[in-house]
PDB file of N, CA and C in Angstrom:
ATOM      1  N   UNK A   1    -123.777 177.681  47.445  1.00  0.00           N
ATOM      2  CA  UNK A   1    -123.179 178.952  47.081  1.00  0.00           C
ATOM      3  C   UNK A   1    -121.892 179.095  47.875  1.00  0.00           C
ATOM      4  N   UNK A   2    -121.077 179.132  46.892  1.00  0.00           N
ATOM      5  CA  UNK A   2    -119.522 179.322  47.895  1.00  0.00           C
ATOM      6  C   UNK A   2    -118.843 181.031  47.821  1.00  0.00           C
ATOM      7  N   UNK A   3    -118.808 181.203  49.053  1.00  0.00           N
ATOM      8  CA  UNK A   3    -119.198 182.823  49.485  1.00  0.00           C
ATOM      9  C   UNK A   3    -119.461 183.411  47.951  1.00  0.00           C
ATOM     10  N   UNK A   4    -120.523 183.659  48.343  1.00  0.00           N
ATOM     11  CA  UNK A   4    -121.212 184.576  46.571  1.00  0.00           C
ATOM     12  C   UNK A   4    -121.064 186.127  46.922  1.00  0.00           C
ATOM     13  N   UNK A   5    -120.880 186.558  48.257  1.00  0.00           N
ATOM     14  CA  UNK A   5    -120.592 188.057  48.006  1.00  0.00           C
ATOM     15  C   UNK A   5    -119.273 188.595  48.540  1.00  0.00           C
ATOM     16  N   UNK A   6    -118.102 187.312  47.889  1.00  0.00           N
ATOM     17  CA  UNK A   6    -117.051 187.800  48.380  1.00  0.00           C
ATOM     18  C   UNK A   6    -116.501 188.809  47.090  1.00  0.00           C
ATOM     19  N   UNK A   7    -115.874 190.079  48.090  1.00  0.00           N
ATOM     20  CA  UNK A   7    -115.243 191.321  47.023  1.00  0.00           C
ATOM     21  C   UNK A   7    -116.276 191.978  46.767  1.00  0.00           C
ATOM     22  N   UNK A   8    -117.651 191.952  47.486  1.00  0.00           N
ATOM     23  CA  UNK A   8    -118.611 193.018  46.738  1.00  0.00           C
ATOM     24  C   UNK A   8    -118.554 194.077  47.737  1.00  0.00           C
ATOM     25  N   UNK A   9    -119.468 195.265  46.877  1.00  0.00           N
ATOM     26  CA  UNK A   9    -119.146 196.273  47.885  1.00  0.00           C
ATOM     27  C   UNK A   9    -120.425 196.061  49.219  1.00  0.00           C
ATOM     28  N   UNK A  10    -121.066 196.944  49.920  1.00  0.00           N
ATOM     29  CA  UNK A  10    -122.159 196.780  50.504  1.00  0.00           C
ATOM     30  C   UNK A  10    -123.635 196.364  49.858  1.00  0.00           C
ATOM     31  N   UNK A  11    -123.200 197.433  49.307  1.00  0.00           N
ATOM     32  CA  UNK A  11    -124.495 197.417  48.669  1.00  0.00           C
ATOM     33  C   UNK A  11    -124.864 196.221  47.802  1.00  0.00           C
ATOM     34  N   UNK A  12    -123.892 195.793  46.655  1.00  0.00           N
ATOM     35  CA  UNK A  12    -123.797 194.994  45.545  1.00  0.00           C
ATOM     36  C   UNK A  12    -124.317 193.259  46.890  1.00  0.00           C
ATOM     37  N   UNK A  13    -123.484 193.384  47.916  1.00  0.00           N
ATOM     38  CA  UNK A  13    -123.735 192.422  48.932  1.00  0.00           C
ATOM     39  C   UNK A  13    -125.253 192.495  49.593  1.00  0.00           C
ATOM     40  N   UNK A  14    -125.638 192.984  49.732  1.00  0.00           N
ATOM     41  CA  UNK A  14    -127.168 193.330  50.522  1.00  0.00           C
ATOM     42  C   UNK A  14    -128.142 193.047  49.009  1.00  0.00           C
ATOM     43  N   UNK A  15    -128.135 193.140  47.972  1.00  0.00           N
ATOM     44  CA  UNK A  15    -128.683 192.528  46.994  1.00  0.00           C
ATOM     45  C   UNK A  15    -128.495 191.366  46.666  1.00  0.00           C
ATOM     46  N   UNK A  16    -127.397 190.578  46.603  1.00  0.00           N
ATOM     47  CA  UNK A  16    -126.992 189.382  46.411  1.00  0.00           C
ATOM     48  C   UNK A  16    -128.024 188.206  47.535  1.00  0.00           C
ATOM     49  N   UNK A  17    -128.020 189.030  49.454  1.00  0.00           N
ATOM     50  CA  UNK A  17    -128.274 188.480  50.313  1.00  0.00           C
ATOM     51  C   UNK A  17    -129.934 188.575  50.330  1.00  0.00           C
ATOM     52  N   UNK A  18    -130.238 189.627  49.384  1.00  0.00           N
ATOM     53  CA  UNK A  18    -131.971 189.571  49.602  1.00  0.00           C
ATOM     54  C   UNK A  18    -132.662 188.804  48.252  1.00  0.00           C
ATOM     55  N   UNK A  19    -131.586 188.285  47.433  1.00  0.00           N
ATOM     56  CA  UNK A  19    -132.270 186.994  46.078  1.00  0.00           C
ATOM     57  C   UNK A  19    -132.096 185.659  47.145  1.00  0.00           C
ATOM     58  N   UNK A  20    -131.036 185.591  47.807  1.00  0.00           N
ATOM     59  CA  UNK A  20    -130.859 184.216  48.903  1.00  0.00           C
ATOM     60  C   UNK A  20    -132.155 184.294  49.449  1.00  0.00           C
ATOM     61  N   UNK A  21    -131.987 185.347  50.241  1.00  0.00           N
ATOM     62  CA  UNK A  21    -133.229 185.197  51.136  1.00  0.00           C
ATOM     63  C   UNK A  21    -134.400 184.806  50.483  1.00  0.00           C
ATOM     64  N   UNK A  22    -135.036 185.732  49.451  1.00  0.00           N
ATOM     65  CA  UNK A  22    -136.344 185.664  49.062  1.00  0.00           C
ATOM     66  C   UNK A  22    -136.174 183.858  48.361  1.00  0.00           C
ATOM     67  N   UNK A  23    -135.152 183.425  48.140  1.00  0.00           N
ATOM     68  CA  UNK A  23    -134.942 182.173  47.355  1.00  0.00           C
ATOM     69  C   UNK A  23    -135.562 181.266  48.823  1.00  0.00           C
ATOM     70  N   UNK A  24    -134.878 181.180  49.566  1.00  0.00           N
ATOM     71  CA  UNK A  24    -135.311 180.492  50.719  1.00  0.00           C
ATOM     72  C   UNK A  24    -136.431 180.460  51.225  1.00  0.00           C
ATOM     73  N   UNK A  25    -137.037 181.861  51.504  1.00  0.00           N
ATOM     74  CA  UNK A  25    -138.231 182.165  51.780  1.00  0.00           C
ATOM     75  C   UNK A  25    -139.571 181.179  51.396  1.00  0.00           C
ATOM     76  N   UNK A  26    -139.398 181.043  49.635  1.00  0.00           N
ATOM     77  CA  UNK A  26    -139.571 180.576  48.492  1.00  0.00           C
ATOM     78  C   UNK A  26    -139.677 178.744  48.882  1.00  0.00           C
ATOM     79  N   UNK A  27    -138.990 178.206  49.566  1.00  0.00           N
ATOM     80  CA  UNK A  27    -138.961 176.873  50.184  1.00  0.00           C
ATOM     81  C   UNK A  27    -137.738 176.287  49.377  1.00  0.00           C
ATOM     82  N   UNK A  28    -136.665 177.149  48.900  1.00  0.00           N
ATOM     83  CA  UNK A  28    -135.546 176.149  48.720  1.00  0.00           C
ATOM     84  C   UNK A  28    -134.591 176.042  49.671  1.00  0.00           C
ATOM     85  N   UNK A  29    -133.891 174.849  49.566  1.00  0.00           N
ATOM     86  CA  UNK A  29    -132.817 174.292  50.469  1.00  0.00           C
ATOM     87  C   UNK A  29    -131.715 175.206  50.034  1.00  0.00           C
ATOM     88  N   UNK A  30    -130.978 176.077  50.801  1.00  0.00           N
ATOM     89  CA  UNK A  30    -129.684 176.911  50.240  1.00  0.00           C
ATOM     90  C   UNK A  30    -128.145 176.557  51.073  1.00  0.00           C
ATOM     91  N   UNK A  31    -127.063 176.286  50.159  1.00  0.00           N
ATOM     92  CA  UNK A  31    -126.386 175.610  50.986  1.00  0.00           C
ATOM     93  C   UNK A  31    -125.049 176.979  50.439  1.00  0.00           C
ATOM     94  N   UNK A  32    -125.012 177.597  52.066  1.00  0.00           N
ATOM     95  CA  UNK A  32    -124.186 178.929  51.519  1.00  0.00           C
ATOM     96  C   UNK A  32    -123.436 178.581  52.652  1.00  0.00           C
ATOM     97  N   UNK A  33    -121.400 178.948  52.286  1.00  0.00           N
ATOM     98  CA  UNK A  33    -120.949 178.746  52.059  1.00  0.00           C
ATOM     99  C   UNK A  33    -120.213 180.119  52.818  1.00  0.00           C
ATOM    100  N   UNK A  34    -119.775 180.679  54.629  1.00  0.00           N
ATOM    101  CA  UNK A  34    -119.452 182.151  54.439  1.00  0.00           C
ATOM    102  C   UNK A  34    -118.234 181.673  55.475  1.00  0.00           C
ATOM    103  N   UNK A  35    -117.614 182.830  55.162  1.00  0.00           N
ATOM    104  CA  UNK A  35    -116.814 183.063  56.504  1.00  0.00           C
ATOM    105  C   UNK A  35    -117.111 184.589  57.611  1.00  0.00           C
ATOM    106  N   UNK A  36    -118.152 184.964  57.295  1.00  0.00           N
ATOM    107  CA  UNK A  36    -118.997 186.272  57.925  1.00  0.00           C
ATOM    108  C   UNK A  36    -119.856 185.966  58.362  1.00  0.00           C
ATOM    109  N   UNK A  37    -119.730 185.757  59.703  1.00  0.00           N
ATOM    110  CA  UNK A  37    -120.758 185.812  60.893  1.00  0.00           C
ATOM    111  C   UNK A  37    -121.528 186.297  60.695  1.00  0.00           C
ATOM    112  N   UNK A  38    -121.675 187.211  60.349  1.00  0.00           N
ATOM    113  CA  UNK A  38    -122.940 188.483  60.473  1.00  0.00           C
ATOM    114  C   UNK A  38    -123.912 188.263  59.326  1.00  0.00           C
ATOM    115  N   UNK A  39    -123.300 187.744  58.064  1.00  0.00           N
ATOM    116  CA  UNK A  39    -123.827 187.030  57.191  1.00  0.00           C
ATOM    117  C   UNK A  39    -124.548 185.873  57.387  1.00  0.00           C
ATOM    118  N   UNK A  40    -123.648 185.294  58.547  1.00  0.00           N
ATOM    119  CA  UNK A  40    -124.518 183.439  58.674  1.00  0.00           C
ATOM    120  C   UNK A  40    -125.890 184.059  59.458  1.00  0.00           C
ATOM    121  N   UNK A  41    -125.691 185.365  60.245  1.00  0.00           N
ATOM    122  CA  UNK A  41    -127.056 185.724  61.165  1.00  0.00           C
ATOM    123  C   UNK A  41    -128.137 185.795  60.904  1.00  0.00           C
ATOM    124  N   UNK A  42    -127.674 186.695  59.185  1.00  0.00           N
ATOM    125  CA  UNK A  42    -128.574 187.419  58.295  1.00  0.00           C
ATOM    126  C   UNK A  42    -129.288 186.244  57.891  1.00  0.00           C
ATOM    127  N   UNK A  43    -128.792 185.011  57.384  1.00  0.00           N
ATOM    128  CA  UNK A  43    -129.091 184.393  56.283  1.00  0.00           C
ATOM    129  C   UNK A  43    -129.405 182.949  56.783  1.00  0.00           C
ATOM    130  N   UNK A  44    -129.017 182.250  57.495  1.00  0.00           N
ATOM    131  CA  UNK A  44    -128.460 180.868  57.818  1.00  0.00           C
ATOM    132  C   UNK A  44    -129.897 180.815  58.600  1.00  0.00           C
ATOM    133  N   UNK A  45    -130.100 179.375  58.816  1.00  0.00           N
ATOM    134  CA  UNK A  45    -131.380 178.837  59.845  1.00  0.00           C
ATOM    135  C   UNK A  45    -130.805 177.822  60.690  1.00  0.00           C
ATOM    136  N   UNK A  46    -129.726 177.146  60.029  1.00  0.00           N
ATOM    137  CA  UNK A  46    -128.941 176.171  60.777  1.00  0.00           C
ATOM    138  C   UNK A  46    -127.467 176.341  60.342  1.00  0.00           C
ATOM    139  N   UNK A  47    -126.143 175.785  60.982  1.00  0.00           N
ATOM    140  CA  UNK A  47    -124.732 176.091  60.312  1.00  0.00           C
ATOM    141  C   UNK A  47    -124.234 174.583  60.645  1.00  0.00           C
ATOM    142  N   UNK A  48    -123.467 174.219  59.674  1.00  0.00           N
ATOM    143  CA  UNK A  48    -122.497 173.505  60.448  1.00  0.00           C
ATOM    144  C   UNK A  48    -121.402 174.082  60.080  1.00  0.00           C
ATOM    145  N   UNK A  49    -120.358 173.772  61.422  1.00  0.00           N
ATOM    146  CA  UNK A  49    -119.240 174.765  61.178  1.00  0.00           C
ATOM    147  C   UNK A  49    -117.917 173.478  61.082  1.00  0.00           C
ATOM    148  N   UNK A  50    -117.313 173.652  60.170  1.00  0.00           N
ATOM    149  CA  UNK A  50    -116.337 172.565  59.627  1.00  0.00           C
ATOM    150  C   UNK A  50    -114.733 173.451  60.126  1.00  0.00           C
ATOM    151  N   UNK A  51    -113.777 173.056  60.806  1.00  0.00           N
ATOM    152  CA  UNK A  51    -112.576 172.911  61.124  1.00  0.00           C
ATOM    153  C   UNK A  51    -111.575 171.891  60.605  1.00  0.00           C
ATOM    154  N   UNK A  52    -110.079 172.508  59.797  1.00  0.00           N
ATOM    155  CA  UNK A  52    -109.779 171.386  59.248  1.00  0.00           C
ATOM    156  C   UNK A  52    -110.289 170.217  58.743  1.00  0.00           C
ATOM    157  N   UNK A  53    -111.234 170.673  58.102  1.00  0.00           N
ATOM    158  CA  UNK A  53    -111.893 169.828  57.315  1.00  0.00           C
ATOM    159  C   UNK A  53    -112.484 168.943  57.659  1.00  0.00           C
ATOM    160  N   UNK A  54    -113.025 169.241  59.303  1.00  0.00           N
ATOM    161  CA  UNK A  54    -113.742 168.153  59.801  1.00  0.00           C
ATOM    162  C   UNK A  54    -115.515 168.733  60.295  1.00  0.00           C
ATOM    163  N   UNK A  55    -116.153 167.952  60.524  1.00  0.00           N
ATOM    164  CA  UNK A  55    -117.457 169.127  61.295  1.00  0.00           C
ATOM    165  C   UNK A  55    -117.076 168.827  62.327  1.00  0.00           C
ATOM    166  N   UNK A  56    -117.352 170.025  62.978  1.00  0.00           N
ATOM    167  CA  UNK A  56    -117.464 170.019  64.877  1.00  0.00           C
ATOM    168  C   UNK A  56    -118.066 170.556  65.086  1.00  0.00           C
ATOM    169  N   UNK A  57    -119.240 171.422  64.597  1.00  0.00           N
ATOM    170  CA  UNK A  57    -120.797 171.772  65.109  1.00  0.00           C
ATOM    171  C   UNK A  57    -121.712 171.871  63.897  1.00  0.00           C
ATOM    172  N   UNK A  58    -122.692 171.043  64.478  1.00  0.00           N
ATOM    173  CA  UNK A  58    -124.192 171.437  63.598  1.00  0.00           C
ATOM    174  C   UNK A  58    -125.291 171.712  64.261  1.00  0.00           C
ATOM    175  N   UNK A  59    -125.895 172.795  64.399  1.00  0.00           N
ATOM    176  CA  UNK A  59    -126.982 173.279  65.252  1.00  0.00           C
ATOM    177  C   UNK A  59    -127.602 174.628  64.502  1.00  0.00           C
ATOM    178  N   UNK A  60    -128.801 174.725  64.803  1.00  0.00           N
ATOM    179  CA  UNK A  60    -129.343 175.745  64.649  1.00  0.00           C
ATOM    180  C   UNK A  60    -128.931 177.223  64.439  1.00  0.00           C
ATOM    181  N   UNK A  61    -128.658 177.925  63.577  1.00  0.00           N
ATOM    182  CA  UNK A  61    -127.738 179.386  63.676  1.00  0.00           C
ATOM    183  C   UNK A  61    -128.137 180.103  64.901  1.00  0.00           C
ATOM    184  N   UNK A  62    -128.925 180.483  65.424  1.00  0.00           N
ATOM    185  CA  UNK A  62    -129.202 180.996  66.704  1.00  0.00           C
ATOM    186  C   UNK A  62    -128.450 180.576  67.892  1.00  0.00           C
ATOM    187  N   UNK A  63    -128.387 179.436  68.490  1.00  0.00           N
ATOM    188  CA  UNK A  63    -128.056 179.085  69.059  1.00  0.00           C
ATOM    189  C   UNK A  63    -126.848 178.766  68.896  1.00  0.00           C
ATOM    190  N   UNK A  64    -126.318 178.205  67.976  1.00  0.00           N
ATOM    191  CA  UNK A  64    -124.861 178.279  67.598  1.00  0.00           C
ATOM    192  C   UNK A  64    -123.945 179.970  67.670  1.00  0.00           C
ATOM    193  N   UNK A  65    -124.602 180.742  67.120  1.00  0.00           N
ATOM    194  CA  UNK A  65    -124.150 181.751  67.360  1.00  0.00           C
ATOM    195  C   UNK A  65    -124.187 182.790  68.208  1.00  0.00           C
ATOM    196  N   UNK A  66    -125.352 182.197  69.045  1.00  0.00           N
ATOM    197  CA  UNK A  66    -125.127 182.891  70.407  1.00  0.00           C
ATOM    198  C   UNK A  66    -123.778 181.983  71.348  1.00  0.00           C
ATOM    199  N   UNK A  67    -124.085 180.845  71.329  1.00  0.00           N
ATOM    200  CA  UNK A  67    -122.913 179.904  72.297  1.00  0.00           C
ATOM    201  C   UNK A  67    -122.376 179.036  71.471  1.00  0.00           C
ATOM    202  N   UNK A  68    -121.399 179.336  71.025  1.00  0.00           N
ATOM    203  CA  UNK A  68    -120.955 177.709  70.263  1.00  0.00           C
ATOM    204  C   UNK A  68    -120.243 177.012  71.206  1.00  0.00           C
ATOM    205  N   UNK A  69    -120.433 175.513  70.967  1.00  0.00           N
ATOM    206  CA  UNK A  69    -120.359 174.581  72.042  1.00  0.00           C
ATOM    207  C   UNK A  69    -118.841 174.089  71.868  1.00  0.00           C
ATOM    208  N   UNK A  70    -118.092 174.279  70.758  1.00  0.00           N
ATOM    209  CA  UNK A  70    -116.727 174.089  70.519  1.00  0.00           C
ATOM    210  C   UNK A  70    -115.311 175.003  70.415  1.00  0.00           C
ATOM    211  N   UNK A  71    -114.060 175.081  70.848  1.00  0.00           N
ATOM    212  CA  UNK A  71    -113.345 175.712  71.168  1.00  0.00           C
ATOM    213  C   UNK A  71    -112.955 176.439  69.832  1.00  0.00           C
ATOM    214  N   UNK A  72    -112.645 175.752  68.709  1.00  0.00           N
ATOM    215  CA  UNK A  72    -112.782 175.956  67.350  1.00  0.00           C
ATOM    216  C   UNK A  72    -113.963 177.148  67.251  1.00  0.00           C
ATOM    217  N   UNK A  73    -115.301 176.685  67.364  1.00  0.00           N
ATOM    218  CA  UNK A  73    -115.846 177.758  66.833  1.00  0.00           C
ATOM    219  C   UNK A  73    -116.502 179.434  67.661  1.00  0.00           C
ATOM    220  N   UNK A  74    -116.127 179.009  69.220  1.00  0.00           N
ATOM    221  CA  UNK A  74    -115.865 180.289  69.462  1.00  0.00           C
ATOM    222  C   UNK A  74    -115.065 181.462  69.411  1.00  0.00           C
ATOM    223  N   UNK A  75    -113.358 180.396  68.823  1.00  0.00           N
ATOM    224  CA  UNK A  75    -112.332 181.261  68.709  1.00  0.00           C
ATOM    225  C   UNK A  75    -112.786 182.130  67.286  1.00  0.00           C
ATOM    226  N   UNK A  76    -113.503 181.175  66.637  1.00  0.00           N
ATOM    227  CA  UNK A  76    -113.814 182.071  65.299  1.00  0.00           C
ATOM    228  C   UNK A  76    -114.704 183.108  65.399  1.00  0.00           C
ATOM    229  N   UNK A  77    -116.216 182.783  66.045  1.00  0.00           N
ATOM    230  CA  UNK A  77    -116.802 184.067  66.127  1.00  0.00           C
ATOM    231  C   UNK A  77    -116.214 185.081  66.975  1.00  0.00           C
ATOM    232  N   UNK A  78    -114.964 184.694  67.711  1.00  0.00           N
ATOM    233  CA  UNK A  78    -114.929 185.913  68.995  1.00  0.00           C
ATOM    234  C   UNK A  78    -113.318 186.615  68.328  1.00  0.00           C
ATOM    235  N   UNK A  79    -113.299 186.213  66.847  1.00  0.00           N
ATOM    236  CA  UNK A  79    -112.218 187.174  65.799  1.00  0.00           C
ATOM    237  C   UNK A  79    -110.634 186.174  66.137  1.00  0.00           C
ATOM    238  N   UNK A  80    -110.597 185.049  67.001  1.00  0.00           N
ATOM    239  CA  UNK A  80    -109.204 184.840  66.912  1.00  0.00           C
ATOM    240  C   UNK A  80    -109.032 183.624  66.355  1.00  0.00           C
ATOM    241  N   UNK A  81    -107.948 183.237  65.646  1.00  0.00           N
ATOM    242  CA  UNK A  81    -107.842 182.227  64.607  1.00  0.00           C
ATOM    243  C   UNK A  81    -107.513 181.013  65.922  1.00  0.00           C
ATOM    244  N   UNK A  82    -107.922 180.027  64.915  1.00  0.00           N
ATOM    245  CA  UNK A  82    -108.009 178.496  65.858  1.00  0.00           C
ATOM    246  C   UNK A  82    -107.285 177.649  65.046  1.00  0.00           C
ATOM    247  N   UNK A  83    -105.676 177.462  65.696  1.00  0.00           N
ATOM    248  CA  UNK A  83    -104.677 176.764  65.112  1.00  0.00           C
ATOM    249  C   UNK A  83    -105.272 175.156  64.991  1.00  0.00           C
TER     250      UNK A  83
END
């Protein structure tokens, strides 16, 4: 899914995120696609986080998003862009 609730409003988004969920729940593999943190929190079990088109972290969403281990992806969760 490549961001599926981009442009929705809240609400229209919080429905979109509870068919993912219950889909997953369900035992499918979901390969979503965000640039919203708060989204990967909601939703994600593991991330890898790709920079210029490369990966530079794959770990568990928890742990990734409590500490990410790369300069790239803390500048992203902590709001500042990573030239």
């Amino acid at each position: 899914l490549d961001e599926p609730t981009a442009s929705l409003d809240p609400a229209s988004t919080a429905a979109v995120e509870r068919i993912i969920a219950a889909s997953r729940d369900e035992g499918r593999k979901v390969v979503l696609v965000t640039h919203d943190p708060g989204q990967a929190r909601r939703l994600a079990d593991d991330v890898a986080f790709l920079h210029r088109g490369k990966l530079v972290e794959h770990r568990p969403a928890v742990s990734f998003l409590a500490a990410p281990q790369s300069v790239e992806a803390a500048a992203f969760l902590d709001g500042r862009l990573a030239l």
